[in-house]
C-alpha atoms as a PDB file:
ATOM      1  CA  UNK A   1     -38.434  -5.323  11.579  1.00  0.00           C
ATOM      2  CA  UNK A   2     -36.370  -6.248  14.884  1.00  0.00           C
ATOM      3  CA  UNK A   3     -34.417  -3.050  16.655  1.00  0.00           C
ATOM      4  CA  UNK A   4     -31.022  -3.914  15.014  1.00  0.00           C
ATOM      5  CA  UNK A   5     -32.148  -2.502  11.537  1.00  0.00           C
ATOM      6  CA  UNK A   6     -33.412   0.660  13.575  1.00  0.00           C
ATOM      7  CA  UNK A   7     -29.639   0.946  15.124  1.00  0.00           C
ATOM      8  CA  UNK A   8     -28.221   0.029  11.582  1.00  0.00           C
ATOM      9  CA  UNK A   9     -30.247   2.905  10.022  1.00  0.00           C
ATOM     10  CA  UNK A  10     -29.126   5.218  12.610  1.00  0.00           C
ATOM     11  CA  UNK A  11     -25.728   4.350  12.410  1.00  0.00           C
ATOM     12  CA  UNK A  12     -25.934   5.075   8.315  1.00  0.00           C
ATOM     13  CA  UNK A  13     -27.858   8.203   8.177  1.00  0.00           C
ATOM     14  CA  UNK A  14     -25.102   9.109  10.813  1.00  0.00           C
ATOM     15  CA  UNK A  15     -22.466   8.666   9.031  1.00  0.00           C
ATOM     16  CA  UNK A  16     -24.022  10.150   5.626  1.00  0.00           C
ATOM     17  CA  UNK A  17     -24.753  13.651   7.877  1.00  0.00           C
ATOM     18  CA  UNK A  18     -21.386  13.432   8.880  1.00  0.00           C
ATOM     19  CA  UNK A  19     -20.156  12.961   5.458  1.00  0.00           C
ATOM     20  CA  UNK A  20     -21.987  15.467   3.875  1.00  0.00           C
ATOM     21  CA  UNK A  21     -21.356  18.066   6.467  1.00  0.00           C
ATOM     22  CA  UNK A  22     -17.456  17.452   6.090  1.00  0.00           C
ATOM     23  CA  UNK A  23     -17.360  17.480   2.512  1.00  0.00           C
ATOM     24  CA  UNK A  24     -19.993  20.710   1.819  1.00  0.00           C
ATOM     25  CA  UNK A  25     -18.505  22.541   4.619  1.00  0.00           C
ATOM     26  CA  UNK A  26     -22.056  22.905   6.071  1.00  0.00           C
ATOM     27  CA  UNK A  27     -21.535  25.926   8.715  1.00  0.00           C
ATOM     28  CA  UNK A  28     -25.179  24.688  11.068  1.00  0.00           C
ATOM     29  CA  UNK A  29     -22.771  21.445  11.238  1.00  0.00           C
ATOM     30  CA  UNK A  30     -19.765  23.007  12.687  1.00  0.00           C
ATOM     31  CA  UNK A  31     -21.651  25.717  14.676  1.00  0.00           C
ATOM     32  CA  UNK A  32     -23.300  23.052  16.838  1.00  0.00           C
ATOM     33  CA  UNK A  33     -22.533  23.271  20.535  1.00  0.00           C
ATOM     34  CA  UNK A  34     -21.611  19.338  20.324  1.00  0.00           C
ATOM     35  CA  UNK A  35     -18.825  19.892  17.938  1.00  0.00           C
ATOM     36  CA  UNK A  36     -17.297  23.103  19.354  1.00  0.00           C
ATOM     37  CA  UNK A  37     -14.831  20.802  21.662  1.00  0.00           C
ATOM     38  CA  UNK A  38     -13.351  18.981  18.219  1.00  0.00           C
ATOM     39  CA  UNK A  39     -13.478  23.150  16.785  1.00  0.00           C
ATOM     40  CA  UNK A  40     -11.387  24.905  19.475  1.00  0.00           C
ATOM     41  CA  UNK A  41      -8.686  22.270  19.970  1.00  0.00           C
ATOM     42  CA  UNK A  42      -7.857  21.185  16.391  1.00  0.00           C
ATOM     43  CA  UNK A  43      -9.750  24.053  13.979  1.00  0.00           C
ATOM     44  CA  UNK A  44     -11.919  23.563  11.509  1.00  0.00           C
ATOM     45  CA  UNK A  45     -10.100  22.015   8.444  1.00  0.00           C
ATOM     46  CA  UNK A  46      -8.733  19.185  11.069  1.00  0.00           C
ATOM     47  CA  UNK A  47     -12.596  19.309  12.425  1.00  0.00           C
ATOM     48  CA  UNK A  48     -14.081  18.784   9.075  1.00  0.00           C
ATOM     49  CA  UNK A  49     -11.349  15.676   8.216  1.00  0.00           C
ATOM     50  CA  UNK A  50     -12.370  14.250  11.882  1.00  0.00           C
ATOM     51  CA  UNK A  51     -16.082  13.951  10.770  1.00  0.00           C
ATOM     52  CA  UNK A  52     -15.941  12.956   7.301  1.00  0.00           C
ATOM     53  CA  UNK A  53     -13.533   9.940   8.374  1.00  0.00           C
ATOM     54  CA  UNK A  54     -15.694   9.319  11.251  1.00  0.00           C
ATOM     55  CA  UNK A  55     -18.852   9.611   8.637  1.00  0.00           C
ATOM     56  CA  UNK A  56     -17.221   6.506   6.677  1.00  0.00           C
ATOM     57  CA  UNK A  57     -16.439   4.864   9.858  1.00  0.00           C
ATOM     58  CA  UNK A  58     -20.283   4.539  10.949  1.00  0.00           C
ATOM     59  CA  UNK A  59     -21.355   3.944   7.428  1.00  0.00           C
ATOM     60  CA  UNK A  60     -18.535   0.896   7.092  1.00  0.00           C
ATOM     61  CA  UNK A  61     -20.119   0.151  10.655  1.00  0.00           C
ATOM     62  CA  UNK A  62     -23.689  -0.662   9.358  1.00  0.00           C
ATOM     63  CA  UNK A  63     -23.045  -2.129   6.748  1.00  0.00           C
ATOM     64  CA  UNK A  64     -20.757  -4.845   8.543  1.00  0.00           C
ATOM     65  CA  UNK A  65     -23.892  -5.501  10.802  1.00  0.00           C
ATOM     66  CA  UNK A  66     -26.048  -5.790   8.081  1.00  0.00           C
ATOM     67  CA  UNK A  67     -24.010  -8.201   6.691  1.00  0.00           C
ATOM     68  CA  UNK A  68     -23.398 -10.029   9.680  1.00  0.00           C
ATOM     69  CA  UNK A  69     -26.845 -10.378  10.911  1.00  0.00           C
ATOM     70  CA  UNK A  70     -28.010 -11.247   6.985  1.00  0.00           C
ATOM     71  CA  UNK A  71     -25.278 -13.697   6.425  1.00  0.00           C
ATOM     72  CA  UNK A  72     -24.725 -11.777   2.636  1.00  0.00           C
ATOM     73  CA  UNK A  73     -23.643  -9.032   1.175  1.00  0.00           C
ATOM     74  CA  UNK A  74     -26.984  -8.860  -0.945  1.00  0.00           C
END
């Protein structure tokens, strides 16, 4: 297993905590000192819309470099 499936699996389990955390409002999530910046400047509902699109962004993101790096979509 070379290192770009490692980064691939980070990049998807990202993007599914993300996900999750936008859609089930999950308060640990938004509590978090590293998303307080997105918090105070645009609120929470804006917050929550930031994360679940970025969520879909990694997950898009490895699976592009899985397919890529396999040559299918298999």
């Amino acid at each position: 297993m070379g290192p770009h499936y490692f980064v691939q699996g980070l990049f998807a389990v990202t993007g599914i905590i993300a996900l999750l955390a936008s859609l089930l409002d999950w308060d640990w999530f938004f509590k978090a000192q590293n998303t307080q910046f997105i918090m105070r400047n645009v609120g929470r509902s804006w917050a929550r819309l930031f994360y679940g699109i970025l969520g879909l962004a990694l997950m898009g993101m490895a699976i592009y470099f899985y397919v890529e790096i396999t040559g299918t979509i298999y």
